[in-house]
N, C-alpha and C. Protein backbone atom coordinates (compact mmCIF):
# COMPACT_ATOMS: atom_id res chain seq x y z
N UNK A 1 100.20 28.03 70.67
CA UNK A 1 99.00 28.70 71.12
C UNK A 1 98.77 28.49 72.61
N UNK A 2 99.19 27.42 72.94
CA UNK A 2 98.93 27.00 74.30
C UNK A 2 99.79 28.13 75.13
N UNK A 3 101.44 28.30 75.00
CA UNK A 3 101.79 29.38 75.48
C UNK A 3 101.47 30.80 75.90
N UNK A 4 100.98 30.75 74.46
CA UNK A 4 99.79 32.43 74.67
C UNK A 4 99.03 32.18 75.37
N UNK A 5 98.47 31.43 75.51
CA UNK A 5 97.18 31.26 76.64
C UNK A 5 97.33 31.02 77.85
N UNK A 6 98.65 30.23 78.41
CA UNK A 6 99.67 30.39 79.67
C UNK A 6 99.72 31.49 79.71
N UNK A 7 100.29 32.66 78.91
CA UNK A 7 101.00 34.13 79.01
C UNK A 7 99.99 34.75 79.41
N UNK A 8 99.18 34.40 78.62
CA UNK A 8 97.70 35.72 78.33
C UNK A 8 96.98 35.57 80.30
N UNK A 9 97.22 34.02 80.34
CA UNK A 9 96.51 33.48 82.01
C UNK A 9 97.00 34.07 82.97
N UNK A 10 98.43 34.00 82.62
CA UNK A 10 99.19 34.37 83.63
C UNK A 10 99.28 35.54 83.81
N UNK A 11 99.45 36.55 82.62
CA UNK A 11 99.22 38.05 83.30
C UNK A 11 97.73 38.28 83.34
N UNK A 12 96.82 38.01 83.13
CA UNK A 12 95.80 38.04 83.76
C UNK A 12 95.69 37.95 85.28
N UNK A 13 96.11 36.95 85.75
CA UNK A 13 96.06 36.55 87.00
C UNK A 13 96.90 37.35 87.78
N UNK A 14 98.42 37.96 87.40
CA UNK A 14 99.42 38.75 88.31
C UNK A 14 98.14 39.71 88.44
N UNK A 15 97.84 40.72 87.13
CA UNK A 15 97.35 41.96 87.58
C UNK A 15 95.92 41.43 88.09
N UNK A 16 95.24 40.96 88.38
CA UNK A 16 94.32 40.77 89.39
C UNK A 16 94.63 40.35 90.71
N UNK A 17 95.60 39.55 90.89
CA UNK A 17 96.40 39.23 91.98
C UNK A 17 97.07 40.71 93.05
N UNK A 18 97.81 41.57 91.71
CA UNK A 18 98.43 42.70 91.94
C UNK A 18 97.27 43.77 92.37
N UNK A 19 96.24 43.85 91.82
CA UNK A 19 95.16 44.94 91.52
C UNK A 19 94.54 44.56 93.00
N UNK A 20 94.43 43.43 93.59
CA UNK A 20 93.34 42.66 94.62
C UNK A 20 94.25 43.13 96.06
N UNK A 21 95.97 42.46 95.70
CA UNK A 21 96.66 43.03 96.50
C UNK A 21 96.87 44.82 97.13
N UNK A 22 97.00 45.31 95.86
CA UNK A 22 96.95 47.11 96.22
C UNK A 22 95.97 47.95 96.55
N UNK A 23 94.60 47.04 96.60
CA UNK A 23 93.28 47.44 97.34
C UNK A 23 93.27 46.85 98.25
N UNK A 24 93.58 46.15 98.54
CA UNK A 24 93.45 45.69 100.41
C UNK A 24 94.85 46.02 101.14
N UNK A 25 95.91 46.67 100.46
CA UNK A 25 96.75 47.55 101.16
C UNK A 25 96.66 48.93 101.54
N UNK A 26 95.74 49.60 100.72
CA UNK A 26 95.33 50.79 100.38
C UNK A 26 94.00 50.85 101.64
N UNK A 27 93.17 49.31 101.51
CA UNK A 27 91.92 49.27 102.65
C UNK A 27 92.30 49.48 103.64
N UNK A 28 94.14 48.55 104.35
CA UNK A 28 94.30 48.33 105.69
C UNK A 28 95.06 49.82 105.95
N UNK A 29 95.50 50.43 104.94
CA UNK A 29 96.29 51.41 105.43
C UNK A 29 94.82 52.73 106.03
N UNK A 30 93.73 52.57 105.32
CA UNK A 30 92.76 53.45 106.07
C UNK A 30 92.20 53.33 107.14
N UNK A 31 92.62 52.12 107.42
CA UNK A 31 91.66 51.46 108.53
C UNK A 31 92.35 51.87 109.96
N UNK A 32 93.73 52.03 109.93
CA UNK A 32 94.48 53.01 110.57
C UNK A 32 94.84 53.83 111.26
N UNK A 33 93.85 54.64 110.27
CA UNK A 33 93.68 56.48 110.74
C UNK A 33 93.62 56.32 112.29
N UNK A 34 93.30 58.08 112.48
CA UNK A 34 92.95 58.34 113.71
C UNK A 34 91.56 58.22 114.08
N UNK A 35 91.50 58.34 115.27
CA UNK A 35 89.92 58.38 115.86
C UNK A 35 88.93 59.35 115.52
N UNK A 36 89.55 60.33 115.47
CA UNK A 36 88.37 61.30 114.93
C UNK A 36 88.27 61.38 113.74
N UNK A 37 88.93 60.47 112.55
CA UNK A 37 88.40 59.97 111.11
C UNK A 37 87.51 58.51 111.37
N UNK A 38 87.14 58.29 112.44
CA UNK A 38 86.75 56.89 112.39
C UNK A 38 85.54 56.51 112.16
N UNK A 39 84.41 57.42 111.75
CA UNK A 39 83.47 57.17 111.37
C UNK A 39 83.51 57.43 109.70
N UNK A 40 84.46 58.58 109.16
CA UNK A 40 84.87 57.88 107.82
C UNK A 40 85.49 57.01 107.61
N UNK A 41 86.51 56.34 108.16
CA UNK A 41 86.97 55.23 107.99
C UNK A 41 86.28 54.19 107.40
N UNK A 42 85.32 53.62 108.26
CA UNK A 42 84.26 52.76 108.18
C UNK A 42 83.78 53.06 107.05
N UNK A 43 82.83 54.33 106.91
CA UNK A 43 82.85 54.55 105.47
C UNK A 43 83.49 54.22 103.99
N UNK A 44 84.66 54.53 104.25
CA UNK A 44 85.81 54.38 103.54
C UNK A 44 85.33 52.90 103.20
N UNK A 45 86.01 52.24 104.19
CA UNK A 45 85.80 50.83 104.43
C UNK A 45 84.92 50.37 103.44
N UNK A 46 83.77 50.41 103.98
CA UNK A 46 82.80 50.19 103.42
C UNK A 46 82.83 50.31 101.90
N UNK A 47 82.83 51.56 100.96
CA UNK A 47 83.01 51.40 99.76
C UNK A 47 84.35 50.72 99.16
N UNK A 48 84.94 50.82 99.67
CA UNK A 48 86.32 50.22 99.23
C UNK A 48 86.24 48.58 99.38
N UNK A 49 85.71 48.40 100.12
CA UNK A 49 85.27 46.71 99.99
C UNK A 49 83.73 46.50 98.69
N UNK A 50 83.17 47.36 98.72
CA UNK A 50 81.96 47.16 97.90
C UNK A 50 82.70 47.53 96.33
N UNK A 51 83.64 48.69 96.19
CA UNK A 51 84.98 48.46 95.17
C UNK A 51 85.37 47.19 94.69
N UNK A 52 85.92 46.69 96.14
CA UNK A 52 86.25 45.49 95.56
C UNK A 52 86.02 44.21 95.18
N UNK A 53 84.71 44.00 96.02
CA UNK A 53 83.75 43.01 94.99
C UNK A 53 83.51 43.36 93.79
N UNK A 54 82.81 44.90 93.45
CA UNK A 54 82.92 45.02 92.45
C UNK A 54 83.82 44.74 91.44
N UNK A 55 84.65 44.85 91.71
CA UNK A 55 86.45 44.49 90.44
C UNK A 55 86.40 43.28 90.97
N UNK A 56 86.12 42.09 91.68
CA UNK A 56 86.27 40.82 91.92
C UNK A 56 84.77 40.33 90.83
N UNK A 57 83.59 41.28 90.73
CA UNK A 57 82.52 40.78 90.04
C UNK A 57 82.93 40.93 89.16
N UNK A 58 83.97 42.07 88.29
CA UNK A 58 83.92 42.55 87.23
C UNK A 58 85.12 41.76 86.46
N UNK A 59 85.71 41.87 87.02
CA UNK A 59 86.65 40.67 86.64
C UNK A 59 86.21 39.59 86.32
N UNK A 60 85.72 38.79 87.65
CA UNK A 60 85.32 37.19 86.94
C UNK A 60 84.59 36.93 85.76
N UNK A 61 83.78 37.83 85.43
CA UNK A 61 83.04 38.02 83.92
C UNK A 61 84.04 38.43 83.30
N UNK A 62 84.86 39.43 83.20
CA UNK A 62 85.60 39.51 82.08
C UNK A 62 86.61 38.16 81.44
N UNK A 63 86.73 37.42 82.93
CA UNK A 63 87.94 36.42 82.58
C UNK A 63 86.79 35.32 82.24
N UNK A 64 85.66 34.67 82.67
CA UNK A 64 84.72 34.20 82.02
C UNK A 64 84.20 33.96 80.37
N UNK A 65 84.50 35.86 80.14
CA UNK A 65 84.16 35.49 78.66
C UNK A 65 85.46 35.39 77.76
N UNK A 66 86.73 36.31 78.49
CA UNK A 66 87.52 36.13 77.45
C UNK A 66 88.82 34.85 77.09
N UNK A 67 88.16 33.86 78.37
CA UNK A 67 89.00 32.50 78.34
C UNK A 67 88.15 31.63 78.70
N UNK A 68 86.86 31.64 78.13
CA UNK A 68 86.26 30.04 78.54
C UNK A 68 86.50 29.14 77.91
N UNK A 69 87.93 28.94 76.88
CA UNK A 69 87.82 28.00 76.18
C UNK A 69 89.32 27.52 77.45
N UNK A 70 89.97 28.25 78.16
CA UNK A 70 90.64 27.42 79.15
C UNK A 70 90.47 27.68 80.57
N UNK A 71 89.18 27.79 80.44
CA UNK A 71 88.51 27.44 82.14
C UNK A 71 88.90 26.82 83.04
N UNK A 72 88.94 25.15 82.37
CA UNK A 72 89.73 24.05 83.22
C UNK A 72 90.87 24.19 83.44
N UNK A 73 91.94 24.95 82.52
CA UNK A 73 93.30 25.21 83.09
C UNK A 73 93.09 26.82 84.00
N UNK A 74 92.48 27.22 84.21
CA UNK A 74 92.76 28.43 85.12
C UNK A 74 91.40 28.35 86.65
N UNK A 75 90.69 27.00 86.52
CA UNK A 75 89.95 26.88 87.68
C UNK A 75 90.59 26.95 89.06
N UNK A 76 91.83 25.99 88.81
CA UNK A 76 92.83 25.72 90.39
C UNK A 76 93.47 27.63 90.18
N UNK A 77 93.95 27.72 89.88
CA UNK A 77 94.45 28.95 89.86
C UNK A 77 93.55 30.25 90.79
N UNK A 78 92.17 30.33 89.92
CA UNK A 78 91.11 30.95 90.68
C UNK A 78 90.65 30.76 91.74
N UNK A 79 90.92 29.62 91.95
CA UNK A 79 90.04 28.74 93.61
C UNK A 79 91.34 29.29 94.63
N UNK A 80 92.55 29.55 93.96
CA UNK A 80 94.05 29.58 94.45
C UNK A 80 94.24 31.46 95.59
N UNK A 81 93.22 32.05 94.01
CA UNK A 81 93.23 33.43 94.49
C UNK A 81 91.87 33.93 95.27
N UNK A 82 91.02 33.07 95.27
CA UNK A 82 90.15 33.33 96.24
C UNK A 82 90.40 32.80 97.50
N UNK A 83 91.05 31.83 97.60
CA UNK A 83 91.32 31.46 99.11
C UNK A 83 92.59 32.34 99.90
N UNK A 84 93.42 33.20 98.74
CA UNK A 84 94.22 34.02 99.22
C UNK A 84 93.57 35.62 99.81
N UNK A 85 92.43 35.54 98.84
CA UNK A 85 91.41 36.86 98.77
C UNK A 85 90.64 36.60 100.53
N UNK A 86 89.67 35.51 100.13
CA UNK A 86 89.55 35.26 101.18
C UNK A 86 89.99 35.43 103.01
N UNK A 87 91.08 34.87 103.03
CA UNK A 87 92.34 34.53 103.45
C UNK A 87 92.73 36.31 104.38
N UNK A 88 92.86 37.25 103.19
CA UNK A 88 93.40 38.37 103.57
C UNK A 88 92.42 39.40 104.26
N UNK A 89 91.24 39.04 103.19
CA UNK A 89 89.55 39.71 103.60
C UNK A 89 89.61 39.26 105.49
N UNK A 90 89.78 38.75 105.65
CA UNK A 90 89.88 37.28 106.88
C UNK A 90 90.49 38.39 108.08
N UNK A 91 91.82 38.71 107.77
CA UNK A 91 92.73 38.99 108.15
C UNK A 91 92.09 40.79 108.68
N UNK A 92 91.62 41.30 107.18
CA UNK A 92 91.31 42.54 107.69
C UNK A 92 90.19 42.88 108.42
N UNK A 93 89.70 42.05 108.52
CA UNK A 93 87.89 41.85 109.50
C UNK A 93 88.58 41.55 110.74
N UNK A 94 89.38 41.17 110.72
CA UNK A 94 89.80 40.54 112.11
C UNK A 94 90.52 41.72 112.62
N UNK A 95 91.72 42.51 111.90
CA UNK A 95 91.94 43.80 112.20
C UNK A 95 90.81 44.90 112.65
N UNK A 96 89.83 44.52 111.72
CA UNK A 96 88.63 46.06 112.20
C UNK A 96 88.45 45.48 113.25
N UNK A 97 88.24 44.78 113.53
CA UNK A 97 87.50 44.01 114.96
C UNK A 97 88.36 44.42 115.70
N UNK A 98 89.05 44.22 115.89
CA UNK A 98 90.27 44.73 117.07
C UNK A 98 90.30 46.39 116.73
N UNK A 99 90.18 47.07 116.17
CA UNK A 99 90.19 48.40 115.64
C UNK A 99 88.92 48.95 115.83
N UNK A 100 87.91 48.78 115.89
CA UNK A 100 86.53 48.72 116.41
C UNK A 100 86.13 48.60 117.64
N UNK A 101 86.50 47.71 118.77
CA UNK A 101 86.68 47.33 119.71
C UNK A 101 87.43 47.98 120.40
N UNK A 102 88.86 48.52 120.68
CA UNK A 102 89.75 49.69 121.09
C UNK A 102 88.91 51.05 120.84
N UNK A 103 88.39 51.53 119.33
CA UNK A 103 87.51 52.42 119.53
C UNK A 103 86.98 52.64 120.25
N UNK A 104 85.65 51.83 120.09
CA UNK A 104 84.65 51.88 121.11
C UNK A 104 85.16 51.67 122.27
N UNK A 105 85.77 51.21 123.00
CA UNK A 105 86.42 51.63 124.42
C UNK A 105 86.99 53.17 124.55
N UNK A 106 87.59 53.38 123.53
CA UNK A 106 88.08 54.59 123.87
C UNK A 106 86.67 55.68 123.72
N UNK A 107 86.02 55.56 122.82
CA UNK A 107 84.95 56.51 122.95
C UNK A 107 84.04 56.05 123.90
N UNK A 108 83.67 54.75 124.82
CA UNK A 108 83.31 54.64 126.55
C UNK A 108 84.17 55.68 127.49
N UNK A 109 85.70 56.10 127.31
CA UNK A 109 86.06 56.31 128.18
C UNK A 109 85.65 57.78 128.20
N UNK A 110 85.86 58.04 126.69
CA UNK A 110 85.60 59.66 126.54
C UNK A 110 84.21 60.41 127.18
N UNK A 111 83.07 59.11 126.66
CA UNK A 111 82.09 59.57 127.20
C UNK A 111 81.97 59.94 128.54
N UNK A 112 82.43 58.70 129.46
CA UNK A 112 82.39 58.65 131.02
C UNK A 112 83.01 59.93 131.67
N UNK A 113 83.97 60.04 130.95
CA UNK A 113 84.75 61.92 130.91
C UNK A 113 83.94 62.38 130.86
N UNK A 114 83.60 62.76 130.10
CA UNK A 114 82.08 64.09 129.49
C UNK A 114 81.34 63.92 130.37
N UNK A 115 81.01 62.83 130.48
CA UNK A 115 79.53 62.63 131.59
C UNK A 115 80.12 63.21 133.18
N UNK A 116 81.64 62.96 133.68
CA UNK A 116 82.19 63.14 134.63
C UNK A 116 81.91 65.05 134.71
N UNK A 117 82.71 65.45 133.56
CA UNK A 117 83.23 66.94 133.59
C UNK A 117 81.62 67.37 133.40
N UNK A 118 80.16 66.88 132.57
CA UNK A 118 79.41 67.85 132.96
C UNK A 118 78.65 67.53 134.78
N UNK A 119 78.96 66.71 135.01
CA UNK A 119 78.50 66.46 136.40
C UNK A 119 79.20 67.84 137.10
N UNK A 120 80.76 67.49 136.95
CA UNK A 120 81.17 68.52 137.69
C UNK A 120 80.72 70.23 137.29
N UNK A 121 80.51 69.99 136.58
CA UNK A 121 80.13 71.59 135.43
C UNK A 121 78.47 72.24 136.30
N UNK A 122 78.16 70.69 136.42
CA UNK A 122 76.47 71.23 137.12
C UNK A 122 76.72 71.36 138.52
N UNK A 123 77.48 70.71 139.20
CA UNK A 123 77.94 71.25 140.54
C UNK A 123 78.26 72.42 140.95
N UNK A 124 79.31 72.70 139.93
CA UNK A 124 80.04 74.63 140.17
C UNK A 124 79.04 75.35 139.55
N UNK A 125 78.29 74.90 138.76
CA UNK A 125 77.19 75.88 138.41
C UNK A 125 76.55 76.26 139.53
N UNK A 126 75.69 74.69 139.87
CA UNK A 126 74.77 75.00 141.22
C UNK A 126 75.66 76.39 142.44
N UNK A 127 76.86 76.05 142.86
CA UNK A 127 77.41 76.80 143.74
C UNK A 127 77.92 78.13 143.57
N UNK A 128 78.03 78.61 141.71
CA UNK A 128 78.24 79.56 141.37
C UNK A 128 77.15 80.24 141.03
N UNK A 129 75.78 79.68 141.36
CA UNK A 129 74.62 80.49 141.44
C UNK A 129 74.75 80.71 142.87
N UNK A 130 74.52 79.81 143.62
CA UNK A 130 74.57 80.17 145.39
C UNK A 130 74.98 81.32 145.77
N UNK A 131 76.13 81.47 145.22
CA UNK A 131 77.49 82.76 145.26
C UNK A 131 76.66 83.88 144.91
N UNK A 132 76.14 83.78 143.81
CA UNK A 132 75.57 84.77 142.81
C UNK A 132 74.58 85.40 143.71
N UNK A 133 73.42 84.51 144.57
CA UNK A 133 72.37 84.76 145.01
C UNK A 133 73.32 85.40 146.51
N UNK A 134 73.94 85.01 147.19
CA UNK A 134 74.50 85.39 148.04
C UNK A 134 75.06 86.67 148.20
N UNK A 135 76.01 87.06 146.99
CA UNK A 135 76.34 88.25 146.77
C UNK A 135 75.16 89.41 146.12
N UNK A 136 74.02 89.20 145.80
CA UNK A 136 72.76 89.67 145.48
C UNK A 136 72.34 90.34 146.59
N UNK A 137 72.23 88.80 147.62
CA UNK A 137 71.67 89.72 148.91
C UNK A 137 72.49 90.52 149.57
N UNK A 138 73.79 90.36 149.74
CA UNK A 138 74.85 91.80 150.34
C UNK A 138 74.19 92.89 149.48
N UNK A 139 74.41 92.89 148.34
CA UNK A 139 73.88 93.82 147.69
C UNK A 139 73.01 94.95 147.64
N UNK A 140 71.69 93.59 147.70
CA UNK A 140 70.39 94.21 147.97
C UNK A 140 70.52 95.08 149.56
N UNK A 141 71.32 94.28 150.48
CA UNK A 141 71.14 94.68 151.91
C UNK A 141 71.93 95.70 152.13
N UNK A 142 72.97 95.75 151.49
CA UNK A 142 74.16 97.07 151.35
C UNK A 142 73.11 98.85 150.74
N UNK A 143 72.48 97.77 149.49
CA UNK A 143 71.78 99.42 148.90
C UNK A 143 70.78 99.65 150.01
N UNK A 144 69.89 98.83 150.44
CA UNK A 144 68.86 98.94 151.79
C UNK A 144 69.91 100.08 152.92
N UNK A 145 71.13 99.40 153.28
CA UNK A 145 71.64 100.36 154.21
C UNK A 145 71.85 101.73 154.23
N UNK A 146 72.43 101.75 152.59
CA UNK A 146 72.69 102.97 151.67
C UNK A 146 71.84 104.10 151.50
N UNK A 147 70.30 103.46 151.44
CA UNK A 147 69.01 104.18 151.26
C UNK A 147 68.55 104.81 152.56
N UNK A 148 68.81 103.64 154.06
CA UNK A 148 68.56 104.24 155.37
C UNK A 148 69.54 105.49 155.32
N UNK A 149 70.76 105.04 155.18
CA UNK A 149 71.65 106.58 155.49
C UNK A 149 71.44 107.30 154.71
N UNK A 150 70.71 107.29 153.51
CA UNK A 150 71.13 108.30 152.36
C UNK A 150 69.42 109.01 153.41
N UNK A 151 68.51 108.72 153.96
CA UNK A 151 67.61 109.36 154.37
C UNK A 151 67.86 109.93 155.76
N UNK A 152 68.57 109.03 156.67
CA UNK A 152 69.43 109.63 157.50
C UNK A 152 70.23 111.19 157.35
N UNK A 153 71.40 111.42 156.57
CA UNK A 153 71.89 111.80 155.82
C UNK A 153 70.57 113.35 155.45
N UNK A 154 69.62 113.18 154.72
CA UNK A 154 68.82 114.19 154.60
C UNK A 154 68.39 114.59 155.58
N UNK A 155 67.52 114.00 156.17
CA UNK A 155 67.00 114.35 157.82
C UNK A 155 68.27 115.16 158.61
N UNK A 156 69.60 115.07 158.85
CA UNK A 156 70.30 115.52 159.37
C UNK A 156 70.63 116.42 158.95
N UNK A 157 70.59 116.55 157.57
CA UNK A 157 70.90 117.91 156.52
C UNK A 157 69.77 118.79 157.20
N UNK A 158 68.05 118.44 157.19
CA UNK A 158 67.28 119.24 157.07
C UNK A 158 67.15 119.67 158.33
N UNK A 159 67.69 119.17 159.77
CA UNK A 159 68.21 119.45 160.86
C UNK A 159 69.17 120.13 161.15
N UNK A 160 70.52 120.12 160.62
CA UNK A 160 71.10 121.36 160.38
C UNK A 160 71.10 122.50 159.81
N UNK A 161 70.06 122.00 158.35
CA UNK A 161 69.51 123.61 158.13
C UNK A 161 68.75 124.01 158.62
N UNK A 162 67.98 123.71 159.76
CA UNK A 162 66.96 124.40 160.39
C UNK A 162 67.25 125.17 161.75
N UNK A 163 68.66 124.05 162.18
CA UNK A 163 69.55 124.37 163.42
C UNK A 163 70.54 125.96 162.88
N UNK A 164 70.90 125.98 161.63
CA UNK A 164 71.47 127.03 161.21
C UNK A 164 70.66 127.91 160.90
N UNK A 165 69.41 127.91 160.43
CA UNK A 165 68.36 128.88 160.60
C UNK A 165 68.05 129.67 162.11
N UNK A 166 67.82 128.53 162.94
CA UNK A 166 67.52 129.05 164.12
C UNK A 166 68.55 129.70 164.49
N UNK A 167 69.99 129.11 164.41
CA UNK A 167 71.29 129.77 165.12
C UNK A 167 71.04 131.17 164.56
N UNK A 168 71.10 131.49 163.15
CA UNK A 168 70.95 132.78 162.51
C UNK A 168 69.84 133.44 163.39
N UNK A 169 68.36 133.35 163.72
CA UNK A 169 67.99 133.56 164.33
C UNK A 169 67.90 134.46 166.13
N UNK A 170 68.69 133.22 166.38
CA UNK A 170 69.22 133.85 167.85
C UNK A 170 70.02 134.43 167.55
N UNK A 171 71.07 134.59 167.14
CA UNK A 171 72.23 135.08 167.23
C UNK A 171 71.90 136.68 166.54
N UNK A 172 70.77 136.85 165.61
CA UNK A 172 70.33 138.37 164.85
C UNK A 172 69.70 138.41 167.14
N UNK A 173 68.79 137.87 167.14
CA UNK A 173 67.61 138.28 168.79
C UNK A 173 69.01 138.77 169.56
N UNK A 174 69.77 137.83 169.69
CA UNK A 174 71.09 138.30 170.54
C UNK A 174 71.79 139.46 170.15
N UNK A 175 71.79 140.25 169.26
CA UNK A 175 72.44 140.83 168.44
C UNK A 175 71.60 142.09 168.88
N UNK A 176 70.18 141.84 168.57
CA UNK A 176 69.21 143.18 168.50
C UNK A 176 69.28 143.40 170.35
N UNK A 177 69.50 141.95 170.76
CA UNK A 177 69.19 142.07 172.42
C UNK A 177 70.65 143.26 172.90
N UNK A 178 71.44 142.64 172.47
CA UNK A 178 72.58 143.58 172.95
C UNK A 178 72.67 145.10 172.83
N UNK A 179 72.27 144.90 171.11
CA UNK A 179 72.01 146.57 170.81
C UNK A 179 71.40 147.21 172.17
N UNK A 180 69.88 146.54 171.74
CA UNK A 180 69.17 147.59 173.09
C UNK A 180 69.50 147.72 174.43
N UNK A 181 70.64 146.47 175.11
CA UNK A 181 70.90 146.53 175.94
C UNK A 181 72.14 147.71 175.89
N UNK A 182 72.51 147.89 175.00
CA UNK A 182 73.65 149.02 174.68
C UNK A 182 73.11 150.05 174.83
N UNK A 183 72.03 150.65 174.10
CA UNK A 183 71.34 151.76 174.26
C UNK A 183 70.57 151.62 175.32
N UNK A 184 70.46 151.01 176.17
CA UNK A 184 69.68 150.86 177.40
C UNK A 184 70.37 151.83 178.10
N UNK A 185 71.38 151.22 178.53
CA UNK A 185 72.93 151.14 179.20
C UNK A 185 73.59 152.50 178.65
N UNK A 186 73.38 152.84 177.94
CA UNK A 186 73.86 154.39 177.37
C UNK A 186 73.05 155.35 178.15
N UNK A 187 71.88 155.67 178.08
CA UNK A 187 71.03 156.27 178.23
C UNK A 187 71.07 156.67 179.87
């Protein structure tokens, strides 16, 4: 009986050992990712560690009730896999930290960018209004010129038609003048 209860301990303990191991390989491999998953990450993180207390709570009650008659032989054992649990938990806090830390630098630098490129963004703005207002006033001062000549332009029209009126004018007086000077001159 004692064997079975070695056996029964012992695979107990691999697959919690195994189960404890393939969640904190599965944790560090998310922890990983890229930057622009990195606020799920954490997330991630986050439940996947609250996971695994959970299956570390859920476990110790299960192994609680279904071997308290060899507690004392599986105490060192347990104290064995929490200091390994521990131990690794240890390991991956110490990873986020360094993984956290590089982040956040890198999203300082990004910002200081952003903050750089809209600085520059409000600069060429400012000067691409200047432009704007600048080329406004050619504009405005071009159609102003446009409007003098375009009245220019009429006035000279209404001067030549009045100059071609008159020419018509003289030129009929000159016309009638000659006649009579013709029949003057005949006579």
């Amino acid at each position: 009986m004692d064997l079975d209860i070695t056996k029964i301990i012992d695979a107990i303990k691999n697959a919690i050992i195994s189960e404890i191991r393939d969640e904190l390989k599965e944790f560090k491999a998310s922890v990983t990712g890229e930057l622009s998953g990195f606020r799920l990450a954490i997330q991630s993180i986050s439940e996947r560690q609250t996971s695994i207390e959970a299956n570390i709570h859920n476990l110790k009650s299960e192994l609680k009730q279904e071997i308290q008659q060899v507690r004392s032989e599986l105490k060192q054992e347990i104290q064995q896999v929490r200091s390994e649990l521990k131990q690794e938990i240890q390991e991956v806090r110490s990873e986020l930290k360094q993984e956290i830390q590089l982040n956040t630098l890198r999203i300082d630098e990004t910002n200081k960018r952003i903050d750089e490129t809209n600085k520059r963004i409000d600069i060429l703005t400012i000067e691409t209004n200047k432009k704007i207002d600048l080329l406004n006033q050619r504009i405005d001062d071009t159609n102003k010129r446009i409007d003098e000549l375009t009245k220019e332009v009429y006035g000279i029209k209404n001067q030549l038609t009045e100059s071609i009126s008159y020419k018509r004018i003289i030129e009929d007086t000159i016309l009638r003048i000659q006649k009579l000077e013709t029949a003057i001159f005949k006579n």
